[in-house]
PDB file of N, CA and C in Angstrom:
ATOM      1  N   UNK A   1       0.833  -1.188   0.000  1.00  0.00           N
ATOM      2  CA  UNK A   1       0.000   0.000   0.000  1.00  0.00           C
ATOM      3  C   UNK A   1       0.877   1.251   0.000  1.00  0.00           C
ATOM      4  N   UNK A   2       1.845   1.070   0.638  1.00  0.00           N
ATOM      5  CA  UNK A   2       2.400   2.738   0.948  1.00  0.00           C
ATOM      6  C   UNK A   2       3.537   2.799  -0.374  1.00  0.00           C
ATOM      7  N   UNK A   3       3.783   1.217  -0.828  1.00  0.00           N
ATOM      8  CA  UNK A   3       4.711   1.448  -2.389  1.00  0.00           C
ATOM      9  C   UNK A   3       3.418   1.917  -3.289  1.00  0.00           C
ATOM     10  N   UNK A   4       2.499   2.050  -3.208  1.00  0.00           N
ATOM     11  CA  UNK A   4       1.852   2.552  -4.318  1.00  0.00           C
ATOM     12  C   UNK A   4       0.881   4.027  -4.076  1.00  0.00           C
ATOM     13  N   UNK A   5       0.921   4.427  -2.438  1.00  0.00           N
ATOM     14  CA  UNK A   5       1.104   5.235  -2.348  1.00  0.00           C
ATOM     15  C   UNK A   5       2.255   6.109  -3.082  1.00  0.00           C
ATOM     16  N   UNK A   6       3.258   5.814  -2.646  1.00  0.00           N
ATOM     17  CA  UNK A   6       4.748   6.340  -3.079  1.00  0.00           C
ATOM     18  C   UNK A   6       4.670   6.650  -4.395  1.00  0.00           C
ATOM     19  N   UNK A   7       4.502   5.708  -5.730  1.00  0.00           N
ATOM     20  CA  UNK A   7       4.024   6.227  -6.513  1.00  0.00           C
ATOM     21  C   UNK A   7       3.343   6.633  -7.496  1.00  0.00           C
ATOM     22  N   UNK A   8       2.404   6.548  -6.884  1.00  0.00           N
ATOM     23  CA  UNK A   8       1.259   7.886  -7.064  1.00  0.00           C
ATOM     24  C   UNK A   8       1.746   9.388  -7.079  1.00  0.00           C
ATOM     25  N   UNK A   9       2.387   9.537  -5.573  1.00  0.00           N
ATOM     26  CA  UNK A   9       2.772  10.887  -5.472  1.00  0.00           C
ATOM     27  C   UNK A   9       4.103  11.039  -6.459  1.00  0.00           C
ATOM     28  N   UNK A  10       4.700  10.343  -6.498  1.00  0.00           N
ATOM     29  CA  UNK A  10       5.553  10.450  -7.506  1.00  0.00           C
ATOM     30  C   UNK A  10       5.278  11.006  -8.920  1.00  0.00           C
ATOM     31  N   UNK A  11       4.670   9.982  -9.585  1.00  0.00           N
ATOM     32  CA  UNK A  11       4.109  10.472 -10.344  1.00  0.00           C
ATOM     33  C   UNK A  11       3.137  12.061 -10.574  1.00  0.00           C
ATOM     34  N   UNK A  12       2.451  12.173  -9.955  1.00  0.00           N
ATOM     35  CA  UNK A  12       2.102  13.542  -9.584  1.00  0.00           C
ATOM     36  C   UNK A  12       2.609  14.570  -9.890  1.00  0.00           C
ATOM     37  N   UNK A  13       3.776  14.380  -8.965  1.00  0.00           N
ATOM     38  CA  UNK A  13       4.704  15.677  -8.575  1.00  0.00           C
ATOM     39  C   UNK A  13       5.747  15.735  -9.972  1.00  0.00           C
ATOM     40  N   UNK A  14       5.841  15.031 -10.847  1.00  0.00           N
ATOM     41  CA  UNK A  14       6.706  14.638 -12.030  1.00  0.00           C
ATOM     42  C   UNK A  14       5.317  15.388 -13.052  1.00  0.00           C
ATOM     43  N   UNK A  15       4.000  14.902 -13.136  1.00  0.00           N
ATOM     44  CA  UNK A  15       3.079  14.894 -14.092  1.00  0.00           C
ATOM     45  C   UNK A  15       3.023  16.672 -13.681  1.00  0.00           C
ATOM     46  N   UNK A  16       2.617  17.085 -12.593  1.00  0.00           N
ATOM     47  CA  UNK A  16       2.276  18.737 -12.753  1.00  0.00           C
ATOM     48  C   UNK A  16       3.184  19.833 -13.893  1.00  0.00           C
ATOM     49  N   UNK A  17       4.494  19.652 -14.118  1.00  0.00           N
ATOM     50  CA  UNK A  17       4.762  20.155 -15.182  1.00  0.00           C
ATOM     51  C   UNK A  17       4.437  20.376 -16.711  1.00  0.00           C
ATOM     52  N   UNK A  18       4.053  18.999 -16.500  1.00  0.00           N
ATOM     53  CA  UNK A  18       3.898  18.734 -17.939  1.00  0.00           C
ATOM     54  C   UNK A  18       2.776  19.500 -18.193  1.00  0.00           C
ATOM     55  N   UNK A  19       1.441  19.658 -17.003  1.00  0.00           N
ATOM     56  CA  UNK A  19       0.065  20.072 -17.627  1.00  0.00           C
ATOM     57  C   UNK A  19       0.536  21.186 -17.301  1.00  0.00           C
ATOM     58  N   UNK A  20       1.177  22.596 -16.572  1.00  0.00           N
ATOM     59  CA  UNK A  20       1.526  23.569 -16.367  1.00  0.00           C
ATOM     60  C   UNK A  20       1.120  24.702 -18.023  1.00  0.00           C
ATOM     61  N   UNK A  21       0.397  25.215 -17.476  1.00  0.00           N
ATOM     62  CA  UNK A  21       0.214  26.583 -18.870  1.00  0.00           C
ATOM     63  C   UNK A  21       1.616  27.421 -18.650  1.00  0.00           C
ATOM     64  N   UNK A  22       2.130  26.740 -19.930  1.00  0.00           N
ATOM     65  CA  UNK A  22       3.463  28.106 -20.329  1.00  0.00           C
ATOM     66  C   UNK A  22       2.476  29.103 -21.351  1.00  0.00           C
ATOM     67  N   UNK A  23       2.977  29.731 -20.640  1.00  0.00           N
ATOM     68  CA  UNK A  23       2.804  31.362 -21.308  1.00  0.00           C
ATOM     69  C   UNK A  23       3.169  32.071 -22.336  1.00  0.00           C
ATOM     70  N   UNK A  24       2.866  32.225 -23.586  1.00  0.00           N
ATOM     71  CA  UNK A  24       4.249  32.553 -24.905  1.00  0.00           C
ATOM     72  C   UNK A  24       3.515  33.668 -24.972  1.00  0.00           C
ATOM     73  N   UNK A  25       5.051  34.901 -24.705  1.00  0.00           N
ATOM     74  CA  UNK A  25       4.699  35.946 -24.804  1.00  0.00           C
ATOM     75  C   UNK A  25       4.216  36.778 -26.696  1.00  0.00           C
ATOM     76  N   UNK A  26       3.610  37.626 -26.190  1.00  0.00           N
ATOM     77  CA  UNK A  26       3.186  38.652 -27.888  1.00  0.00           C
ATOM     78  C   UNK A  26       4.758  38.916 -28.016  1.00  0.00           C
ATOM     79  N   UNK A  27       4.680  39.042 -29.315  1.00  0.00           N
ATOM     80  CA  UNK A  27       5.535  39.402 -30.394  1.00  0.00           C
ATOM     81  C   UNK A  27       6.121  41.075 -30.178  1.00  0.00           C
ATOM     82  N   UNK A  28       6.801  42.064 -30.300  1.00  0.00           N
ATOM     83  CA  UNK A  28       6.426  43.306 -30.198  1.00  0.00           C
ATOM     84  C   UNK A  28       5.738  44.192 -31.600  1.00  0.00           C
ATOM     85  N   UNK A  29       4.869  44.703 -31.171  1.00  0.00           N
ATOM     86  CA  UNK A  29       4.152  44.994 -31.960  1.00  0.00           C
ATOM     87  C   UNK A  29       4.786  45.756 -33.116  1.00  0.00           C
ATOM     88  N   UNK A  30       5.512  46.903 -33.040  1.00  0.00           N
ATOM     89  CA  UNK A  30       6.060  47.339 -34.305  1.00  0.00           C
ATOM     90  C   UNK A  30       7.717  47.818 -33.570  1.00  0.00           C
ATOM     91  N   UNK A  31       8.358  47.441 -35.082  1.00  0.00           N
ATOM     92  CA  UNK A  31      10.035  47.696 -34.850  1.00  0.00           C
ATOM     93  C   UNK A  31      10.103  48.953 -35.442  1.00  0.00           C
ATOM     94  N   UNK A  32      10.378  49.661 -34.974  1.00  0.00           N
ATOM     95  CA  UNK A  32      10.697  51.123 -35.445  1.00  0.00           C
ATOM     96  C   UNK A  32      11.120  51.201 -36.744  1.00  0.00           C
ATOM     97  N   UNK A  33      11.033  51.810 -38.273  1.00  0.00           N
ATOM     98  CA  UNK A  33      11.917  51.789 -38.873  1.00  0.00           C
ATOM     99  C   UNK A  33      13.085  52.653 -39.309  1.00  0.00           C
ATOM    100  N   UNK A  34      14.417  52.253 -38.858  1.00  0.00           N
ATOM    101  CA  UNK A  34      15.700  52.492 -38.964  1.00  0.00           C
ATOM    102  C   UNK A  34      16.155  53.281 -40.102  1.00  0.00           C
ATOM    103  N   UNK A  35      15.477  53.802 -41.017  1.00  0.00           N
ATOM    104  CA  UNK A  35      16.249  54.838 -41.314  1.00  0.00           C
ATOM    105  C   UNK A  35      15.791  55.903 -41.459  1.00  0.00           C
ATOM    106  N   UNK A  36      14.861  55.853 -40.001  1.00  0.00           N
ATOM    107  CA  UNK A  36      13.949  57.364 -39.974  1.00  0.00           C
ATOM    108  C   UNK A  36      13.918  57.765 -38.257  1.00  0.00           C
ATOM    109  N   UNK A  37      14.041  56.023 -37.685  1.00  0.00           N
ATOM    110  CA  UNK A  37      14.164  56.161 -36.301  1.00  0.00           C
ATOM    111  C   UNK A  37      14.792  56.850 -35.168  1.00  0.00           C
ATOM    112  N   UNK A  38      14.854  57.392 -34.528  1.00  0.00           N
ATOM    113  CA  UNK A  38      15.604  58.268 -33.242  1.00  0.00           C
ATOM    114  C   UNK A  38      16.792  56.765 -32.385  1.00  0.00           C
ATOM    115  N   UNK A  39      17.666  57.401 -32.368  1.00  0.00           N
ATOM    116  CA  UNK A  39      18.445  56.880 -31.444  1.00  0.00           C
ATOM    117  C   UNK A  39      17.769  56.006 -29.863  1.00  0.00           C
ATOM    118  N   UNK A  40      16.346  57.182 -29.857  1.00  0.00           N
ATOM    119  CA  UNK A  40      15.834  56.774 -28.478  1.00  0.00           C
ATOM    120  C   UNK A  40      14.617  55.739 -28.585  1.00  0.00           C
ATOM    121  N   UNK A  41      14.597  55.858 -29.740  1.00  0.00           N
ATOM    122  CA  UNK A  41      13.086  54.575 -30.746  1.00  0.00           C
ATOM    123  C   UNK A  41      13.938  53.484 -30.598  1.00  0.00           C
ATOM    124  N   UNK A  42      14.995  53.583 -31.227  1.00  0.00           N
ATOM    125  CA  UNK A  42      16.221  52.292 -31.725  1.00  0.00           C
ATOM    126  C   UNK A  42      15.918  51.315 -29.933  1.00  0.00           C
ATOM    127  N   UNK A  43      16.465  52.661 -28.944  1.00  0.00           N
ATOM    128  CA  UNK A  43      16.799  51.821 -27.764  1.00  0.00           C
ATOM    129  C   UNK A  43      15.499  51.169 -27.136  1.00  0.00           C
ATOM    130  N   UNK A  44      14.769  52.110 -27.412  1.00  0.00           N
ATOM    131  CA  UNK A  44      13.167  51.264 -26.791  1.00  0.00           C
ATOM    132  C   UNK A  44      13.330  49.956 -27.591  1.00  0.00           C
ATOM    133  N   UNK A  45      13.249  49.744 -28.879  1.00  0.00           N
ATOM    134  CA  UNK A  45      12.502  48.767 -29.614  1.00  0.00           C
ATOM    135  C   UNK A  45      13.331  47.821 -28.765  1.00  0.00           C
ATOM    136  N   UNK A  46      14.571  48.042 -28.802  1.00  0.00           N
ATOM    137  CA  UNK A  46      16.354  47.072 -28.149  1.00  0.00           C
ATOM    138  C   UNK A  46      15.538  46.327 -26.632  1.00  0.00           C
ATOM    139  N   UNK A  47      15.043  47.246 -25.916  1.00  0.00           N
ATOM    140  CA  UNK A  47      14.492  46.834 -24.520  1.00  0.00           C
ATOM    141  C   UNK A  47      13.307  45.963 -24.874  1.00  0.00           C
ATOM    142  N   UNK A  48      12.254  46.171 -25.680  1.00  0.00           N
ATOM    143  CA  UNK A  48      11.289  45.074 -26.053  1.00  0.00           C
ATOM    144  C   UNK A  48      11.396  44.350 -26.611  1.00  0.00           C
ATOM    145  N   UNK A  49      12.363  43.771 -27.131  1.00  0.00           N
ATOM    146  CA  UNK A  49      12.850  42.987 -28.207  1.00  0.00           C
ATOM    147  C   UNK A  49      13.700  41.920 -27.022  1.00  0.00           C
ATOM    148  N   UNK A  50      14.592  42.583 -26.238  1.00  0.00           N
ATOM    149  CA  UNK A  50      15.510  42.049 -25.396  1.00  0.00           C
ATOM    150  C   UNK A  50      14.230  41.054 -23.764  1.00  0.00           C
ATOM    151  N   UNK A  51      13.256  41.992 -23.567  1.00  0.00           N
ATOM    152  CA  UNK A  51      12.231  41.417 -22.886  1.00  0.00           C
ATOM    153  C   UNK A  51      11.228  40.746 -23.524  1.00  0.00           C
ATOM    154  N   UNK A  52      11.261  40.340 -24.808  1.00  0.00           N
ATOM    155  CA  UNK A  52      10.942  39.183 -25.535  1.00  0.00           C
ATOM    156  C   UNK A  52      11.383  37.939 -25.773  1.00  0.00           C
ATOM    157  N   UNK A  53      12.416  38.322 -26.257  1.00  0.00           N
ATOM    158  CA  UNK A  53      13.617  37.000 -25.854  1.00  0.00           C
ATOM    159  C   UNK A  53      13.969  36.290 -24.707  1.00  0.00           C
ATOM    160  N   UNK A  54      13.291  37.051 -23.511  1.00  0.00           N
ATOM    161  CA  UNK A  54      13.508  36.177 -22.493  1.00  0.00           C
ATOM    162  C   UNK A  54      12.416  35.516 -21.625  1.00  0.00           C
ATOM    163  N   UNK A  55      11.609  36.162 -22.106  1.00  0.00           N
ATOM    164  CA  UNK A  55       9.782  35.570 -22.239  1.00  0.00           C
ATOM    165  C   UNK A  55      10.281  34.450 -22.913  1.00  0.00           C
ATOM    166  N   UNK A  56      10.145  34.771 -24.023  1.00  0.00           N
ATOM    167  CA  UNK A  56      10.140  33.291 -24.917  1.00  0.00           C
ATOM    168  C   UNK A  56      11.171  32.122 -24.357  1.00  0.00           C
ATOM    169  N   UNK A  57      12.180  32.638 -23.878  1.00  0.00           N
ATOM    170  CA  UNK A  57      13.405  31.780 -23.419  1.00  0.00           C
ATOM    171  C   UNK A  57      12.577  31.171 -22.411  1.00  0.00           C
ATOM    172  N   UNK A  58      11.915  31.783 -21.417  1.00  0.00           N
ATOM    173  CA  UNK A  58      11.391  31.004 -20.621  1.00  0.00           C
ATOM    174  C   UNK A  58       9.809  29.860 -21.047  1.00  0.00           C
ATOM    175  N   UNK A  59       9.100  30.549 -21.783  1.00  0.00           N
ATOM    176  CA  UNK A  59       8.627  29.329 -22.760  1.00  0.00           C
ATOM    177  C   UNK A  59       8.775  28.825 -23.330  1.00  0.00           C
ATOM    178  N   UNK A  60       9.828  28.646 -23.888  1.00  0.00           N
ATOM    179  CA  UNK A  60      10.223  27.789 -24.570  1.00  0.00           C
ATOM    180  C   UNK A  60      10.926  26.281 -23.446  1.00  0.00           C
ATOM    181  N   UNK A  61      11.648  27.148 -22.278  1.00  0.00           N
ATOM    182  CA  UNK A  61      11.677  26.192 -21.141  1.00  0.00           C
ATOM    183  C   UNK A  61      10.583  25.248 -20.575  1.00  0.00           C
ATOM    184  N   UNK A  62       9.518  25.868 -20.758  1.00  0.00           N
ATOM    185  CA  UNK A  62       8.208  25.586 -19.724  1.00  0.00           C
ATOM    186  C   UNK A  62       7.908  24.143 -20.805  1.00  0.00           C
ATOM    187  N   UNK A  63       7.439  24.672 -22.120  1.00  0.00           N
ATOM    188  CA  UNK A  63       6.356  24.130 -23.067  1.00  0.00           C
ATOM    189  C   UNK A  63       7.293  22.556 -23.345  1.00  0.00           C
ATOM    190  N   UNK A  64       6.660  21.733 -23.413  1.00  0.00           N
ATOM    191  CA  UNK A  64       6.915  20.057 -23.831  1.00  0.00           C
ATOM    192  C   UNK A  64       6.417  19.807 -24.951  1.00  0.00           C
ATOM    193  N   UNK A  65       5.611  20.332 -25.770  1.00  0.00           N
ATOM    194  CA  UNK A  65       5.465  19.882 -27.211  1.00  0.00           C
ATOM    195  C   UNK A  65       6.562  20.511 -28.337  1.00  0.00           C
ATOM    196  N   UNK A  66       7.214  19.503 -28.475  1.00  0.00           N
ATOM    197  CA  UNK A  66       8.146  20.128 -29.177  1.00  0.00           C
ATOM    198  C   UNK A  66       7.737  21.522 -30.692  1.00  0.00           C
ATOM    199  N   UNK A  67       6.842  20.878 -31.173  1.00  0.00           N
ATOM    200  CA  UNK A  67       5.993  21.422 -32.163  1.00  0.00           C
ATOM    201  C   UNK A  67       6.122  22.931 -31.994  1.00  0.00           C
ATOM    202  N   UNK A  68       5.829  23.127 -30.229  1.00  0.00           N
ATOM    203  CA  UNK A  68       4.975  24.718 -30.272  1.00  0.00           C
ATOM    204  C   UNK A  68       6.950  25.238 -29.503  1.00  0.00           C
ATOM    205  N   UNK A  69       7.893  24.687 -29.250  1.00  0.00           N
ATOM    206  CA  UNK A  69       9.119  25.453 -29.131  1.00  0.00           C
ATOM    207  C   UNK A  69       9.561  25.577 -30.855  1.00  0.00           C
ATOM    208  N   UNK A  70       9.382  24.497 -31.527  1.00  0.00           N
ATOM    209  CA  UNK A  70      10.270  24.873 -32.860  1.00  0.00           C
ATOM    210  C   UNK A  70       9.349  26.168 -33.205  1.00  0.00           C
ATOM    211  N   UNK A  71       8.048  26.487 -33.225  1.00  0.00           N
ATOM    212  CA  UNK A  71       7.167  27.313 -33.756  1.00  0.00           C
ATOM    213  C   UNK A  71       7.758  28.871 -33.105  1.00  0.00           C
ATOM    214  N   UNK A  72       8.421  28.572 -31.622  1.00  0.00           N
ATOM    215  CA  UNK A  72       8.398  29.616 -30.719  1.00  0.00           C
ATOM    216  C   UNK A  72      10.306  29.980 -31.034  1.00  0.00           C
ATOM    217  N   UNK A  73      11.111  28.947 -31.476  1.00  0.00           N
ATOM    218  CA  UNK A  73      12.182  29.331 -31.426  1.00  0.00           C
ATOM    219  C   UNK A  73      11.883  29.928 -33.668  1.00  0.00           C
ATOM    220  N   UNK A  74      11.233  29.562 -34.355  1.00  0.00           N
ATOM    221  CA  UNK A  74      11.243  30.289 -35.502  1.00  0.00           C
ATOM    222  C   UNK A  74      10.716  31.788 -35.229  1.00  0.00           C
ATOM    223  N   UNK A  75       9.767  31.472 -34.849  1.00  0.00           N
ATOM    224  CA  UNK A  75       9.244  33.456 -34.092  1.00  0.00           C
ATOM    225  C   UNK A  75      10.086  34.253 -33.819  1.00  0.00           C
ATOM    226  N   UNK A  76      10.868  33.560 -32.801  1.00  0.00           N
ATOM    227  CA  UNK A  76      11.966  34.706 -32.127  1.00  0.00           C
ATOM    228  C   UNK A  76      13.171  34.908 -32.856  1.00  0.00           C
ATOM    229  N   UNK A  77      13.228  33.927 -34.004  1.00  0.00           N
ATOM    230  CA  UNK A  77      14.359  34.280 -35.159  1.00  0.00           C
ATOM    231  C   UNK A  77      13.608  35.393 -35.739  1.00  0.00           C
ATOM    232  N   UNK A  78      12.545  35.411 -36.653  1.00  0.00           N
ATOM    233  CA  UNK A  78      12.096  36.342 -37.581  1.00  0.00           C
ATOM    234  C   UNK A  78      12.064  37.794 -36.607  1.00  0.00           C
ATOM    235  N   UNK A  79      11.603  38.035 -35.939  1.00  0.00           N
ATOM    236  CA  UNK A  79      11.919  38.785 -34.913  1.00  0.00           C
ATOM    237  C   UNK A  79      13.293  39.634 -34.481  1.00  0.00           C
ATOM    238  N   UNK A  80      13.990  38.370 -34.228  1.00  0.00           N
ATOM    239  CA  UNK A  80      15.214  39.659 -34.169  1.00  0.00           C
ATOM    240  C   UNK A  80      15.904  39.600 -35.725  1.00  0.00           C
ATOM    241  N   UNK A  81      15.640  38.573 -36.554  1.00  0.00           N
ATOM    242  CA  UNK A  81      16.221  38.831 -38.122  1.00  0.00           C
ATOM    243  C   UNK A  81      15.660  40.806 -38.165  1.00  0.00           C
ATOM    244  N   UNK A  82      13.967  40.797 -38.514  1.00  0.00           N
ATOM    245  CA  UNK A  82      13.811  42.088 -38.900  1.00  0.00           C
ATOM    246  C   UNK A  82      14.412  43.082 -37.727  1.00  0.00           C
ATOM    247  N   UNK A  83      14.477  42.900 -36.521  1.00  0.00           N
ATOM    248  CA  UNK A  83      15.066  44.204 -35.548  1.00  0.00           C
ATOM    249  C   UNK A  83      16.466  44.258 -36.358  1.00  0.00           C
ATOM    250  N   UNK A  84      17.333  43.443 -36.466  1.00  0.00           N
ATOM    251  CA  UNK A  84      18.995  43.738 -36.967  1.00  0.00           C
ATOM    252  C   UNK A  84      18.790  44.230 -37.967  1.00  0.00           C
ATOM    253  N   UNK A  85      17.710  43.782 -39.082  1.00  0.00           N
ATOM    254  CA  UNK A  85      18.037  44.642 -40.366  1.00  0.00           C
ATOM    255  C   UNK A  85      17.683  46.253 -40.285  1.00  0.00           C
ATOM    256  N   UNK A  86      16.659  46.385 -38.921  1.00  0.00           N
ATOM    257  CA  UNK A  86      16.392  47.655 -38.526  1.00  0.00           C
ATOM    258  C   UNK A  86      17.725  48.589 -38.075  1.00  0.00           C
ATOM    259  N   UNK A  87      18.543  47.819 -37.185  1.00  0.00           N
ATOM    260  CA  UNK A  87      19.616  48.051 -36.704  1.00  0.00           C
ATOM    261  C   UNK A  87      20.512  48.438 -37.625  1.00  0.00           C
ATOM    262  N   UNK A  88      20.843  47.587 -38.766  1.00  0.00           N
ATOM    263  CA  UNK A  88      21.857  48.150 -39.592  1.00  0.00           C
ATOM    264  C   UNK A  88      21.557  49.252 -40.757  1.00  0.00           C
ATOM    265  N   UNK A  89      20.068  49.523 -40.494  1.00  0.00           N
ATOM    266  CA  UNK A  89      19.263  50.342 -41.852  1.00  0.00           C
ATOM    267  C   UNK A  89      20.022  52.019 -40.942  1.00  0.00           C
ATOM    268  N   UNK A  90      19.172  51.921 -39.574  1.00  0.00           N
ATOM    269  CA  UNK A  90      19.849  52.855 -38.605  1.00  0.00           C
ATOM    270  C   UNK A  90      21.442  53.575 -38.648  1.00  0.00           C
ATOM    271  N   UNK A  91      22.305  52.271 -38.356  1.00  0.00           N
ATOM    272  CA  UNK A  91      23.970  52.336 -38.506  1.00  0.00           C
ATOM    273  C   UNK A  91      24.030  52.748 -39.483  1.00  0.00           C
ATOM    274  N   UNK A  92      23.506  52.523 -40.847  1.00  0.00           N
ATOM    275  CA  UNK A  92      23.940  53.286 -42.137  1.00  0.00           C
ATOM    276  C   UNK A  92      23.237  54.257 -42.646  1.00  0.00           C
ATOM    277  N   UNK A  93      22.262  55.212 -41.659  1.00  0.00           N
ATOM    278  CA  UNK A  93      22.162  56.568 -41.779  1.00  0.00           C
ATOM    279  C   UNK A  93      23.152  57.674 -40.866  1.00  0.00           C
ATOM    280  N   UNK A  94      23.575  56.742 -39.880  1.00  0.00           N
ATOM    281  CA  UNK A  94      24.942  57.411 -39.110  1.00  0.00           C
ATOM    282  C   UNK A  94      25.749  58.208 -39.474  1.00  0.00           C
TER     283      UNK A  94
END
């Protein structure tokens, strides 16, 4: 009885992750564009972009279907792909 007590709770305490709601954060809504942008646009977008990436870093930790991390690690590529090309549109109005 108390080995199958044992696990039970085992199991349990192993299974609550898995059903756990990860959270995938929004996208940021618009990237400034860089060759019209302010130095101080550039740095905002840099801070939401940078507190995106670590949203996602952490859902991407949480989530177990692999499906919805490959979906979540392509997002956060296209994402910072267009911020850098913002970045270098910026650098080469410098």
């Amino acid at each position: 009885m108390k080995k199958s007590v044992s696990l039970l709770v085992l199991w349990a305490a192993c299974a609550v992750p898995a059903f756990a709601d990860c959270a995938k954060p929004s996208s940021p809504a618009s990237i400034p564009d860089g060759k019209s942008a302010s130095k101080e646009e550039m740095l905002a977008a840099k801070k939401s972009i940078d507190e995106f990436k670590r949203g996602m870093e952490e859902y991407m930790t949480c989530e177990r279907i692999s499906s919805k991390v490959d979906s979540a690690q392509a997002e956060l590529q296209r994402v910072a792909d267009r911020f850098n090309e913002q970045v270098r549109a910026f650098k080469a109005k410098g």
